[in-house]
ModelCIF file with pLDDT and N, C-alpha, C, O atoms, coordinates in Angstrom:
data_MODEL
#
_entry.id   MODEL 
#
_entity.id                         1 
_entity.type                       polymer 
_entity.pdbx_number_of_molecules   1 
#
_entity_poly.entity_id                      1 
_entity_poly.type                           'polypeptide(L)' 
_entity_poly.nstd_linkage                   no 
_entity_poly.nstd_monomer                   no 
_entity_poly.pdbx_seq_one_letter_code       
;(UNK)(UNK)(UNK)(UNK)(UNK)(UNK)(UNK)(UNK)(UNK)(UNK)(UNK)(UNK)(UNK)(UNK)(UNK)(UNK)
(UNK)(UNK)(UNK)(UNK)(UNK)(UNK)(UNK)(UNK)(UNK)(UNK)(UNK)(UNK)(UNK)(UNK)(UNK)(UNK)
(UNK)(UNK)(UNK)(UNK)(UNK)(UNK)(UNK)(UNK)(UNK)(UNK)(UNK)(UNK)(UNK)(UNK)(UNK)
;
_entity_poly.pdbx_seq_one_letter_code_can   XXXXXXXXXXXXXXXXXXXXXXXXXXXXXXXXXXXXXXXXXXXXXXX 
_entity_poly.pdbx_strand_id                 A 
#
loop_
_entity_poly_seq.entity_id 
_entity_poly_seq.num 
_entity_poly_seq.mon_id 
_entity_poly_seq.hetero 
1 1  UNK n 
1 2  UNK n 
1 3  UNK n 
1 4  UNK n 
1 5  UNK n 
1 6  UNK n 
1 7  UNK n 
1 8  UNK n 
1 9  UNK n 
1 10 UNK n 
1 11 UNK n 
1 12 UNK n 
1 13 UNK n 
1 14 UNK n 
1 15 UNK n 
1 16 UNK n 
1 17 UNK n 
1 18 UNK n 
1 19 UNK n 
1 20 UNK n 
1 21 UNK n 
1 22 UNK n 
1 23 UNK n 
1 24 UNK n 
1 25 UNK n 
1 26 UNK n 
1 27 UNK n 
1 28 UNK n 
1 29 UNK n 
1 30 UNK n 
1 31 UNK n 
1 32 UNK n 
1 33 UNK n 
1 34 UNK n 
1 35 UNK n 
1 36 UNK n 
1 37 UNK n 
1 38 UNK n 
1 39 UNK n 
1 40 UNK n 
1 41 UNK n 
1 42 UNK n 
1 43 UNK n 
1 44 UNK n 
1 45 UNK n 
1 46 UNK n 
1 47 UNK n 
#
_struct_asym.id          A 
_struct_asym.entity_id   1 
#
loop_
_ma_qa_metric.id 
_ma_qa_metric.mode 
_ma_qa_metric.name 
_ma_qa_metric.software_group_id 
_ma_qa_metric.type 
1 global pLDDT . pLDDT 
2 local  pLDDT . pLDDT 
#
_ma_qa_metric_global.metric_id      1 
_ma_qa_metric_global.metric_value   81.96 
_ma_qa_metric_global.model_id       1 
_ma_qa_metric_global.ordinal_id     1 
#
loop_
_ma_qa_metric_local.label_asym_id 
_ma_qa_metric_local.label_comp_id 
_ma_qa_metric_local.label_seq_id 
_ma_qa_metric_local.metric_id 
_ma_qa_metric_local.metric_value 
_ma_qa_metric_local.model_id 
_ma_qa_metric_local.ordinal_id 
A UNK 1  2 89.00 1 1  
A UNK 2  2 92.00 1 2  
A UNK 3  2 92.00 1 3  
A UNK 4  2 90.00 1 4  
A UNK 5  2 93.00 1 5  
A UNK 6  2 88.00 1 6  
A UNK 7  2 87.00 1 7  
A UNK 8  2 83.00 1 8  
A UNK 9  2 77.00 1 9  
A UNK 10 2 71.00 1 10 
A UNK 11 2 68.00 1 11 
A UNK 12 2 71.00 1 12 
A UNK 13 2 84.00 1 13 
A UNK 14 2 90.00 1 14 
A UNK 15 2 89.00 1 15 
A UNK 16 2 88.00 1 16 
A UNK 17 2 84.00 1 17 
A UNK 18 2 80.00 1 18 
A UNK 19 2 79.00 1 19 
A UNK 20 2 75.00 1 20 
A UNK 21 2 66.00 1 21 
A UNK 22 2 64.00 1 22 
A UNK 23 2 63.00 1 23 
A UNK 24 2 62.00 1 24 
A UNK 25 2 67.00 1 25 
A UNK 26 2 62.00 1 26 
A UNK 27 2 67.00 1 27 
A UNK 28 2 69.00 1 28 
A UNK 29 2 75.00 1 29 
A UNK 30 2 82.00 1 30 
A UNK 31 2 86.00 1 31 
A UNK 32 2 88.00 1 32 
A UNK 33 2 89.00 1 33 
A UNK 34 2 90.00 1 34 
A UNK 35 2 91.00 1 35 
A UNK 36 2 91.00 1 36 
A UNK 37 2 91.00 1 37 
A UNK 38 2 90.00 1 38 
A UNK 39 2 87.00 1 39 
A UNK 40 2 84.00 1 40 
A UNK 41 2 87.00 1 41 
A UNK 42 2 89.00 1 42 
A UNK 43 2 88.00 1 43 
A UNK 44 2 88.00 1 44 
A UNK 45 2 88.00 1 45 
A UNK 46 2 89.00 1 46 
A UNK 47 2 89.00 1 47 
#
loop_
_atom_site.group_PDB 
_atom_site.id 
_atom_site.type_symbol 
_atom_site.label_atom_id 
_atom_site.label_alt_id 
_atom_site.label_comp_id 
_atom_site.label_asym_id 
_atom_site.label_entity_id 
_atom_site.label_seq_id 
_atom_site.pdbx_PDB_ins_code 
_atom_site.Cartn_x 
_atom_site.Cartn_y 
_atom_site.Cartn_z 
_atom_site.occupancy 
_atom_site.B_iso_or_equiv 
_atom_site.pdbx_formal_charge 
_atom_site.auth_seq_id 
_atom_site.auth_comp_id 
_atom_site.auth_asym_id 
_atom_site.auth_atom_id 
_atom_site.pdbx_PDB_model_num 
ATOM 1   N N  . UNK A 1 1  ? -3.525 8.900  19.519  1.00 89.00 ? 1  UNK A N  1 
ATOM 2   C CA . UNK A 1 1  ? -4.120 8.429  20.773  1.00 89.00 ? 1  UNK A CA 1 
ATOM 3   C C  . UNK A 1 1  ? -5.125 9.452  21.311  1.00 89.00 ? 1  UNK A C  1 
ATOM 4   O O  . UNK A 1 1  ? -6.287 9.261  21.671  1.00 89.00 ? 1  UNK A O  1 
ATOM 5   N N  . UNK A 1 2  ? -4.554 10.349 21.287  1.00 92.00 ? 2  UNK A N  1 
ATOM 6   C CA . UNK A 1 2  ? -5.843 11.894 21.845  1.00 92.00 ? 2  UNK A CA 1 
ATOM 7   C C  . UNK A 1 2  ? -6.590 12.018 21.047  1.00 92.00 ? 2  UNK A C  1 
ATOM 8   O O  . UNK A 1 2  ? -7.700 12.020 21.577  1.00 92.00 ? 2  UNK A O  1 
ATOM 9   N N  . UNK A 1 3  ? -6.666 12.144 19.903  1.00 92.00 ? 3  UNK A N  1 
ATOM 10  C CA . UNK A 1 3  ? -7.835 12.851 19.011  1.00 92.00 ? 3  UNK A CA 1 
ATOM 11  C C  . UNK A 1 3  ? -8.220 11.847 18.301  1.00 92.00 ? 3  UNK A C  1 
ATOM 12  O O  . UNK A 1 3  ? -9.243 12.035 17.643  1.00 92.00 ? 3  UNK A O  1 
ATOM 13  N N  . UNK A 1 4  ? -7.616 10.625 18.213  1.00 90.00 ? 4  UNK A N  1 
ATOM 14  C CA . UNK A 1 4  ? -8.806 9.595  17.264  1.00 90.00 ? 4  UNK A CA 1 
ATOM 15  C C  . UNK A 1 4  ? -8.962 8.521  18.148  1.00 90.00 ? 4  UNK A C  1 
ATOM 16  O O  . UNK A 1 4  ? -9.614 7.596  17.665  1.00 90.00 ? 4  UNK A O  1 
ATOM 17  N N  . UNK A 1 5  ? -8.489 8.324  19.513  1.00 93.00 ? 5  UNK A N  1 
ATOM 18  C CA . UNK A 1 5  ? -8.664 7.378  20.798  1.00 93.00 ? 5  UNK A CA 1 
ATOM 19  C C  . UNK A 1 5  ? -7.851 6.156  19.985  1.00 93.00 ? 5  UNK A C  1 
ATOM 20  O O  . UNK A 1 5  ? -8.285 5.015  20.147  1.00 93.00 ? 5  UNK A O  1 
ATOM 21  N N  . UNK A 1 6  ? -6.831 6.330  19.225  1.00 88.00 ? 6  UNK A N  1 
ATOM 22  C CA . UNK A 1 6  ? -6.356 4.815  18.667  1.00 88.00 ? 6  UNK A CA 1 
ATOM 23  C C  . UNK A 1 6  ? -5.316 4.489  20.115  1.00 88.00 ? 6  UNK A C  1 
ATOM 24  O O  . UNK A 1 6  ? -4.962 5.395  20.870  1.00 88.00 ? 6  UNK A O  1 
ATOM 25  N N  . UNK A 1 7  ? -4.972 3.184  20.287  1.00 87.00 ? 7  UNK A N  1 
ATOM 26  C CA . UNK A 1 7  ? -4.462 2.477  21.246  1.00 87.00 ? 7  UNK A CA 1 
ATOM 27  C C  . UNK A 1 7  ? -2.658 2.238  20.290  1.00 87.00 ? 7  UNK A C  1 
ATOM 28  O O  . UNK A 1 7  ? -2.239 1.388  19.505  1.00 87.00 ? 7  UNK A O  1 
ATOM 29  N N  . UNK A 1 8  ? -2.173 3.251  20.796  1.00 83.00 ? 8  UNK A N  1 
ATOM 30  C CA . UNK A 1 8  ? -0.811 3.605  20.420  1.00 83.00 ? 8  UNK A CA 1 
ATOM 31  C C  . UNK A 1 8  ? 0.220  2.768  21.815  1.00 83.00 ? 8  UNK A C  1 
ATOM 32  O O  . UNK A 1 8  ? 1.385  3.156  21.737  1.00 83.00 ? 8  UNK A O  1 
ATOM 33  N N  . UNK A 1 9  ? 0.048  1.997  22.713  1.00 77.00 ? 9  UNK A N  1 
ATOM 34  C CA . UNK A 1 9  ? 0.779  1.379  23.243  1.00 77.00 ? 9  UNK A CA 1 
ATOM 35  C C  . UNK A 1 9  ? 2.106  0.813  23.009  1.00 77.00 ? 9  UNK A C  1 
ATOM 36  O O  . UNK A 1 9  ? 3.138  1.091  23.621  1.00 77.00 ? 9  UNK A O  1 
ATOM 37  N N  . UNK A 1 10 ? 1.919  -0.207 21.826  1.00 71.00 ? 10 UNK A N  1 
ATOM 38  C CA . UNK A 1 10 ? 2.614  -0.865 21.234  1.00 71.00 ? 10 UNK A CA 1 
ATOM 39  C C  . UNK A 1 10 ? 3.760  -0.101 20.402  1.00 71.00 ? 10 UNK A C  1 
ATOM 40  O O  . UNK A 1 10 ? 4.859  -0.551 20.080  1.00 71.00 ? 10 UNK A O  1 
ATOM 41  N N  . UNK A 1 11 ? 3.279  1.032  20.165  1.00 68.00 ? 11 UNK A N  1 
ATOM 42  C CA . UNK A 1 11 ? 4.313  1.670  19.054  1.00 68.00 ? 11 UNK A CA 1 
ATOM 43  C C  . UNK A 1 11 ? 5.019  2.771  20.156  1.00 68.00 ? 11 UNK A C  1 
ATOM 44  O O  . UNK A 1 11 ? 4.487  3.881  20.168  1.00 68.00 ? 11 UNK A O  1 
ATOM 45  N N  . UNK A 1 12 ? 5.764  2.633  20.755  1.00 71.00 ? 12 UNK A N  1 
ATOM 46  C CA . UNK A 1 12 ? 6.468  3.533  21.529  1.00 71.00 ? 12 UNK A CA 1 
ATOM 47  C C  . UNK A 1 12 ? 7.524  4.386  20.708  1.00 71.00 ? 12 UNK A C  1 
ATOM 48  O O  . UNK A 1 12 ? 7.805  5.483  21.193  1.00 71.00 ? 12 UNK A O  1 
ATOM 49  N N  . UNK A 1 13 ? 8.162  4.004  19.487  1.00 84.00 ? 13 UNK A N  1 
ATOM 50  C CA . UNK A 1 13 ? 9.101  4.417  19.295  1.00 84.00 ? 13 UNK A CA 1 
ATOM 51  C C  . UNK A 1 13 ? 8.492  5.016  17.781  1.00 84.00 ? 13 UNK A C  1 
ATOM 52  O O  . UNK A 1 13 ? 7.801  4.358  17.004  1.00 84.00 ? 13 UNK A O  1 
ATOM 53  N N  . UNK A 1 14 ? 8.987  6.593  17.566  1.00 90.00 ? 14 UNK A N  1 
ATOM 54  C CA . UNK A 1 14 ? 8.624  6.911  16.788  1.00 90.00 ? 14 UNK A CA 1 
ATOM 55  C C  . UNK A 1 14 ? 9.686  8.033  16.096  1.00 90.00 ? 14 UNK A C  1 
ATOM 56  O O  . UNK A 1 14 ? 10.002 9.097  16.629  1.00 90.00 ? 14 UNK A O  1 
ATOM 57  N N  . UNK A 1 15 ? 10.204 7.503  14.667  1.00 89.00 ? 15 UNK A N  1 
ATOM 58  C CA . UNK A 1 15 ? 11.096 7.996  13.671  1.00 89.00 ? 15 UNK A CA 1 
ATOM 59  C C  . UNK A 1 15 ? 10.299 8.868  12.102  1.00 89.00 ? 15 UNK A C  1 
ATOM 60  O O  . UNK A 1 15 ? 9.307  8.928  11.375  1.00 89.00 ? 15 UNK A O  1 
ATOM 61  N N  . UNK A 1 16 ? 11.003 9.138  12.243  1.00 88.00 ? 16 UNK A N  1 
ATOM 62  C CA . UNK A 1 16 ? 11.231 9.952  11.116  1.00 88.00 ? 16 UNK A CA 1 
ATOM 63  C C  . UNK A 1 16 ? 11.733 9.200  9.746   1.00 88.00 ? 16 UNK A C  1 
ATOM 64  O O  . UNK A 1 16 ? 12.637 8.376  9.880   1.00 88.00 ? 16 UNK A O  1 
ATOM 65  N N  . UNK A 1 17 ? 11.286 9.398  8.647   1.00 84.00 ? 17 UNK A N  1 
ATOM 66  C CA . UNK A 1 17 ? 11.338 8.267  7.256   1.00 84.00 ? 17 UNK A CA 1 
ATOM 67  C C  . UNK A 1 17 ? 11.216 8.984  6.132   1.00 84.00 ? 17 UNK A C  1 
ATOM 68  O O  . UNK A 1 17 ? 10.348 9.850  6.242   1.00 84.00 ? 17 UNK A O  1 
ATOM 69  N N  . UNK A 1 18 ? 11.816 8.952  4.970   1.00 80.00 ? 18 UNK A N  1 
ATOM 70  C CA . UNK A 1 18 ? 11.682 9.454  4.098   1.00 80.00 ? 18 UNK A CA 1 
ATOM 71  C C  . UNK A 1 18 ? 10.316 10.073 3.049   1.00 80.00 ? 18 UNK A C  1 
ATOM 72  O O  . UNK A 1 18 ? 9.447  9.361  2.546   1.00 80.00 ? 18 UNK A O  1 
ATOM 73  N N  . UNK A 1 19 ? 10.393 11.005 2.965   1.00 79.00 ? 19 UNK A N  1 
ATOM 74  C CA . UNK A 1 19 ? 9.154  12.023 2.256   1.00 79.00 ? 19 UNK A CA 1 
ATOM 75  C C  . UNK A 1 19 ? 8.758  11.357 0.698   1.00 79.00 ? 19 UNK A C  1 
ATOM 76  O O  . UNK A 1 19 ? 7.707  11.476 0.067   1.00 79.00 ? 19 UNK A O  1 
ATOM 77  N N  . UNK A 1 20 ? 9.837  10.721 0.393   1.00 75.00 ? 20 UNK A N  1 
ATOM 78  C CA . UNK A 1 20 ? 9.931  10.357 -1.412  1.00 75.00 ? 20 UNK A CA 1 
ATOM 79  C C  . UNK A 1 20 ? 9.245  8.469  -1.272  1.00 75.00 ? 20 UNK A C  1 
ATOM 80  O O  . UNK A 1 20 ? 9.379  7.422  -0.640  1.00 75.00 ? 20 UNK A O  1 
ATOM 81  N N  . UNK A 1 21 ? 8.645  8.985  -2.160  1.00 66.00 ? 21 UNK A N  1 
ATOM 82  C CA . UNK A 1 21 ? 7.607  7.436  -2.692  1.00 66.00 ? 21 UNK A CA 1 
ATOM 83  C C  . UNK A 1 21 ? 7.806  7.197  -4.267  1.00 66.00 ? 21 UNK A C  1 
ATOM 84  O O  . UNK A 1 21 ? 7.186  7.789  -5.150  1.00 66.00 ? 21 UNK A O  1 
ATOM 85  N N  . UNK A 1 22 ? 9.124  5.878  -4.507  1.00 64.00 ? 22 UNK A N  1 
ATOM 86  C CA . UNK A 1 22 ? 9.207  5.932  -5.948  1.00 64.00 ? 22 UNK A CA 1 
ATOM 87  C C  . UNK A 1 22 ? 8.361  4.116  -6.268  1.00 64.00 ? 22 UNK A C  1 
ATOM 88  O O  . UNK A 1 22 ? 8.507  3.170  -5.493  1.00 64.00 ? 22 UNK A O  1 
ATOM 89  N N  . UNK A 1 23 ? 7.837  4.085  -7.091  1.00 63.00 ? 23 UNK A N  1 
ATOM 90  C CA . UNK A 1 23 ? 6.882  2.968  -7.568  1.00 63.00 ? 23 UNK A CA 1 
ATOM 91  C C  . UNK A 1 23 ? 7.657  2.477  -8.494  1.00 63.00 ? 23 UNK A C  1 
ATOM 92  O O  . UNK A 1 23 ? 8.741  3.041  -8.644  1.00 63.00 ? 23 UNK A O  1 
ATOM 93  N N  . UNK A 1 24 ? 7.376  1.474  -9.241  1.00 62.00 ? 24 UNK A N  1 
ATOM 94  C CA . UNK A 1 24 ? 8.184  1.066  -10.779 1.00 62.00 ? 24 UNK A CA 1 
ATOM 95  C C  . UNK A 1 24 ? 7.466  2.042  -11.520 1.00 62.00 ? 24 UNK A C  1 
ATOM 96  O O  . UNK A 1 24 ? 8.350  2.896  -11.463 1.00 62.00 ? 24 UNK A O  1 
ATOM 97  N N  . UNK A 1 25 ? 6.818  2.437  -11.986 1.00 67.00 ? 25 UNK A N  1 
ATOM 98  C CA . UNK A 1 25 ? 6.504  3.919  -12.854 1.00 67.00 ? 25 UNK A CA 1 
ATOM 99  C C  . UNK A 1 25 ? 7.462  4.766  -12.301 1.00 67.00 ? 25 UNK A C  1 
ATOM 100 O O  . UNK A 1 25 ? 8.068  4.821  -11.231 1.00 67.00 ? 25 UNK A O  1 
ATOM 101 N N  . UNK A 1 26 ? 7.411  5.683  -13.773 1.00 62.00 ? 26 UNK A N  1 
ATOM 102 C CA . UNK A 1 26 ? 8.734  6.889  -12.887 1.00 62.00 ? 26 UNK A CA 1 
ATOM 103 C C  . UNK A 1 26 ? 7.942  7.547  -12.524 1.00 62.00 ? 26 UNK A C  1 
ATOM 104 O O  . UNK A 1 26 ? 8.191  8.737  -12.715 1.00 62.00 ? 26 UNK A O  1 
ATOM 105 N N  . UNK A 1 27 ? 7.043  7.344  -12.060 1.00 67.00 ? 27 UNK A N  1 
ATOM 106 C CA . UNK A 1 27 ? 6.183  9.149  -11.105 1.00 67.00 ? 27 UNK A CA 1 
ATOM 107 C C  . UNK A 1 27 ? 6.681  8.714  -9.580  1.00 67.00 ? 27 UNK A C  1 
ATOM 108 O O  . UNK A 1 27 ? 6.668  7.708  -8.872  1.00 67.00 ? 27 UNK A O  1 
ATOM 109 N N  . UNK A 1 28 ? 7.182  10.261 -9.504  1.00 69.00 ? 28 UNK A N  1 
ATOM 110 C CA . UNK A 1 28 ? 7.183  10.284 -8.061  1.00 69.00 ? 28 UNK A CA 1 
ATOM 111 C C  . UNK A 1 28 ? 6.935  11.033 -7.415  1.00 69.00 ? 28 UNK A C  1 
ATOM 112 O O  . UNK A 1 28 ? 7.115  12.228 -7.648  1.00 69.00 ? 28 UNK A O  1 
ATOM 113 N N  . UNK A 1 29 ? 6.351  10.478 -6.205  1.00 75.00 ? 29 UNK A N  1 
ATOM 114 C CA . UNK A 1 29 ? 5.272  10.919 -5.156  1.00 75.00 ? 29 UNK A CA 1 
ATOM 115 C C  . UNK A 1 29 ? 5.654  11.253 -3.505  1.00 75.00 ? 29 UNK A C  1 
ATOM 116 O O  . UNK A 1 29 ? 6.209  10.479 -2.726  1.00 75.00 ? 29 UNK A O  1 
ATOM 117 N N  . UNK A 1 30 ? 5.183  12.640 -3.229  1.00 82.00 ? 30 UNK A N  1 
ATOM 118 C CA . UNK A 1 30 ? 6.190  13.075 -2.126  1.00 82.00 ? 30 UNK A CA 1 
ATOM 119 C C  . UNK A 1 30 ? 4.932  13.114 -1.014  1.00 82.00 ? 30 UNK A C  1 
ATOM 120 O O  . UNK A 1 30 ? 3.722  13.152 -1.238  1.00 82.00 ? 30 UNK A O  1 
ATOM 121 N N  . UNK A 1 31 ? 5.576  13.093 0.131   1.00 86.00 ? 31 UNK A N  1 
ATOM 122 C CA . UNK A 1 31 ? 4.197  13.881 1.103   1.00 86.00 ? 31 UNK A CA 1 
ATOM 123 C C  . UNK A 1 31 ? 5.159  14.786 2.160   1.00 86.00 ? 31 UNK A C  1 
ATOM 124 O O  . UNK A 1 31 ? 6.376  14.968 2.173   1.00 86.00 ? 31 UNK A O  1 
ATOM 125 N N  . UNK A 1 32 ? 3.827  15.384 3.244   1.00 88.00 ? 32 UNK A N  1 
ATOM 126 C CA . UNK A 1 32 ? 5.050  16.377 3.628   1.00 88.00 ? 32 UNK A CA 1 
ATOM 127 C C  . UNK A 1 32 ? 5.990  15.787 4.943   1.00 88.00 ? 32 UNK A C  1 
ATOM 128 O O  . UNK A 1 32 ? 6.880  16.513 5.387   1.00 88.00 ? 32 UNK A O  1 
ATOM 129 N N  . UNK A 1 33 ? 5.815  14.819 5.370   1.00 89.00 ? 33 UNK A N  1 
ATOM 130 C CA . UNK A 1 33 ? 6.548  13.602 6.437   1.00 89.00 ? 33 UNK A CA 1 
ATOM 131 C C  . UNK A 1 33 ? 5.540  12.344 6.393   1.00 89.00 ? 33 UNK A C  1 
ATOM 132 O O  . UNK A 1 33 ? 4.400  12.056 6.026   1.00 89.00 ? 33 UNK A O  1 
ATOM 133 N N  . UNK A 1 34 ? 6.610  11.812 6.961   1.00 90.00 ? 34 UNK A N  1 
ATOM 134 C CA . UNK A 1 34 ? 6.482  10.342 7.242   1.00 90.00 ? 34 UNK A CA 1 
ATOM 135 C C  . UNK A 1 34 ? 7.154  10.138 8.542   1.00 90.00 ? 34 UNK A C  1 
ATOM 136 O O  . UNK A 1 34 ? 8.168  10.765 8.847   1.00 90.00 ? 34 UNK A O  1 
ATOM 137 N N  . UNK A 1 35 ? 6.486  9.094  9.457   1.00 91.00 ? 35 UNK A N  1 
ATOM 138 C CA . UNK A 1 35 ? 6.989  8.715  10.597  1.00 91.00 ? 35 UNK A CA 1 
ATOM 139 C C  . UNK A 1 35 ? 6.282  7.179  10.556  1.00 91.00 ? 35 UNK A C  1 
ATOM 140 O O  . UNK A 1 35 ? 5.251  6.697  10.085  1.00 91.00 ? 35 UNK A O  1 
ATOM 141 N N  . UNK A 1 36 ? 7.908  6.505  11.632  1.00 91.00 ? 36 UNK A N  1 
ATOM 142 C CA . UNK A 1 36 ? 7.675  4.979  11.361  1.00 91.00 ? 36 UNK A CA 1 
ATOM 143 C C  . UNK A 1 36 ? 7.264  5.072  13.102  1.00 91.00 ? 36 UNK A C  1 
ATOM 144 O O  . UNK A 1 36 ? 7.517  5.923  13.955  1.00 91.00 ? 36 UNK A O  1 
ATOM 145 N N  . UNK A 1 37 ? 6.636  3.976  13.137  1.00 91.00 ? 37 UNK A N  1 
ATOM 146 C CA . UNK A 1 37 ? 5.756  3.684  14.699  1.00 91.00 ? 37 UNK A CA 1 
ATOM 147 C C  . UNK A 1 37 ? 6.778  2.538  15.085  1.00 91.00 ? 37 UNK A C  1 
ATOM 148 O O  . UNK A 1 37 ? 7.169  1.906  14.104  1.00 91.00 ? 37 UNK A O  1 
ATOM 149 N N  . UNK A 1 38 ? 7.281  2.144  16.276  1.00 90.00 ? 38 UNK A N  1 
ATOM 150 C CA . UNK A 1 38 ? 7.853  1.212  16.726  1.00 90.00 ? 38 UNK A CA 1 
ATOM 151 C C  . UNK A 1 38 ? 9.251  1.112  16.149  1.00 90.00 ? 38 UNK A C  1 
ATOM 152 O O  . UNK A 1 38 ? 9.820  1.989  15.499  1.00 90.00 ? 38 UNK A O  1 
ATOM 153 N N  . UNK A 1 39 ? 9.722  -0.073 16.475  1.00 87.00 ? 39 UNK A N  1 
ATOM 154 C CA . UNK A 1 39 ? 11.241 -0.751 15.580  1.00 87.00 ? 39 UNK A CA 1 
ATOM 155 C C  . UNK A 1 39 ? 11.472 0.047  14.374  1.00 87.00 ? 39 UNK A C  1 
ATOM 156 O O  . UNK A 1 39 ? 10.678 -0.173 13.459  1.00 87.00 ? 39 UNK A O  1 
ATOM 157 N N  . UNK A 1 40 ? 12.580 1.116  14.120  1.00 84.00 ? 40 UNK A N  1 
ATOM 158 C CA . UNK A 1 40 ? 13.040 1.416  12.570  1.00 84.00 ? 40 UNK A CA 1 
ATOM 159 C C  . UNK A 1 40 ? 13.571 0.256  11.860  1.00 84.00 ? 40 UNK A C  1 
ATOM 160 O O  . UNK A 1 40 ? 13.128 0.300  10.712  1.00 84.00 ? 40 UNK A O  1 
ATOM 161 N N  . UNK A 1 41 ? 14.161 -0.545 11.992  1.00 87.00 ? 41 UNK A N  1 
ATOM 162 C CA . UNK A 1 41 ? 14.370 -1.487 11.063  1.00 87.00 ? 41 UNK A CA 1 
ATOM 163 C C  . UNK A 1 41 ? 13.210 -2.251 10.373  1.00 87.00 ? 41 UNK A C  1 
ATOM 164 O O  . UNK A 1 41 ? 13.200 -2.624 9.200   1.00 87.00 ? 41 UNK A O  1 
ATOM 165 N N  . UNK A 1 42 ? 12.045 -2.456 11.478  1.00 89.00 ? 42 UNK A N  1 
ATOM 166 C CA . UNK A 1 42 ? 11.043 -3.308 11.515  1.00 89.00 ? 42 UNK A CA 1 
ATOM 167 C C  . UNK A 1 42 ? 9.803  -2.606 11.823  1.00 89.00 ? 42 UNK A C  1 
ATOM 168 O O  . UNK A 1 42 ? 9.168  -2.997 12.802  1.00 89.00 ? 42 UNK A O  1 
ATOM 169 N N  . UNK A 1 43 ? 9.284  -1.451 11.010  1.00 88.00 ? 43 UNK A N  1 
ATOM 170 C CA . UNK A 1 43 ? 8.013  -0.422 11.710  1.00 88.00 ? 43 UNK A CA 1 
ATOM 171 C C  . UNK A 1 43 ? 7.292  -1.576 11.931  1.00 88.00 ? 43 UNK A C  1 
ATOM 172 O O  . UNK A 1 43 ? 7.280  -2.668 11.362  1.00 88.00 ? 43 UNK A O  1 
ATOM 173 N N  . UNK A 1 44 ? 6.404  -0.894 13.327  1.00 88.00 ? 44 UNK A N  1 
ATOM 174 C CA . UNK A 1 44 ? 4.679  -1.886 12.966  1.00 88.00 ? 44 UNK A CA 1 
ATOM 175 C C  . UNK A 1 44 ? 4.107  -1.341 12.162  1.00 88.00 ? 44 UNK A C  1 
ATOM 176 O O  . UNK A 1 44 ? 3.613  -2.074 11.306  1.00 88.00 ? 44 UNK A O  1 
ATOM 177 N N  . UNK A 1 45 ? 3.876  0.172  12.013  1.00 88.00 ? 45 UNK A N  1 
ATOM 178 C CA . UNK A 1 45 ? 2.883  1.351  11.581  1.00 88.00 ? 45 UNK A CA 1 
ATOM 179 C C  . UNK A 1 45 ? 3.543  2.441  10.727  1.00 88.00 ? 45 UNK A C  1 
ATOM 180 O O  . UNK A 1 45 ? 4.128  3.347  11.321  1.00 88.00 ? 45 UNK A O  1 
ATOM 181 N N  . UNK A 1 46 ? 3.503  2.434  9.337   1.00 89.00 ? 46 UNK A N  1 
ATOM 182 C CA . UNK A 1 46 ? 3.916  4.424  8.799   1.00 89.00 ? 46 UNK A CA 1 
ATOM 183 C C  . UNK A 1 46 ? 3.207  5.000  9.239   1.00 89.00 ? 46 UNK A C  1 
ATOM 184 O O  . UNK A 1 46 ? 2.560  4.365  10.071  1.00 89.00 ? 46 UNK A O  1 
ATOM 185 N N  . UNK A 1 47 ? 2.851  6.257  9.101   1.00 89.00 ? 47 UNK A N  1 
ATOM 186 C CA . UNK A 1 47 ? 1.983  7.478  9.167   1.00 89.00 ? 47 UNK A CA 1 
ATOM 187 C C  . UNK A 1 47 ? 2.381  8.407  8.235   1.00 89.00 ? 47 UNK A C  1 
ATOM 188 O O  . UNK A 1 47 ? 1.785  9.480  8.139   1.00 89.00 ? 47 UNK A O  1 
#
């Protein structure tokens, strides 16, 4: 919302989500967080 002016209203609720990204290939792909925007059961938004 501050530094890229996006309209973050909607996503009030913001979690924490797993770092690990497995595909049907076995490569797997990490980053250094993930956060879900809104509803955890139901994100609107990752990051």
């Amino acid at each position: 919302r501050t530094v890229f002016g996006l309209d973050m209203s909607d996503h009030a609720r913001a979690t924490l989500a797993s770092e690990s990204y497995a595909d049907t290939n076995p490569a797997e792909l990490r980053c250094d967080a993930t956060v879900l925007l809104g509803d955890p059961e139901s994100p609107a938004l990752g990051v």
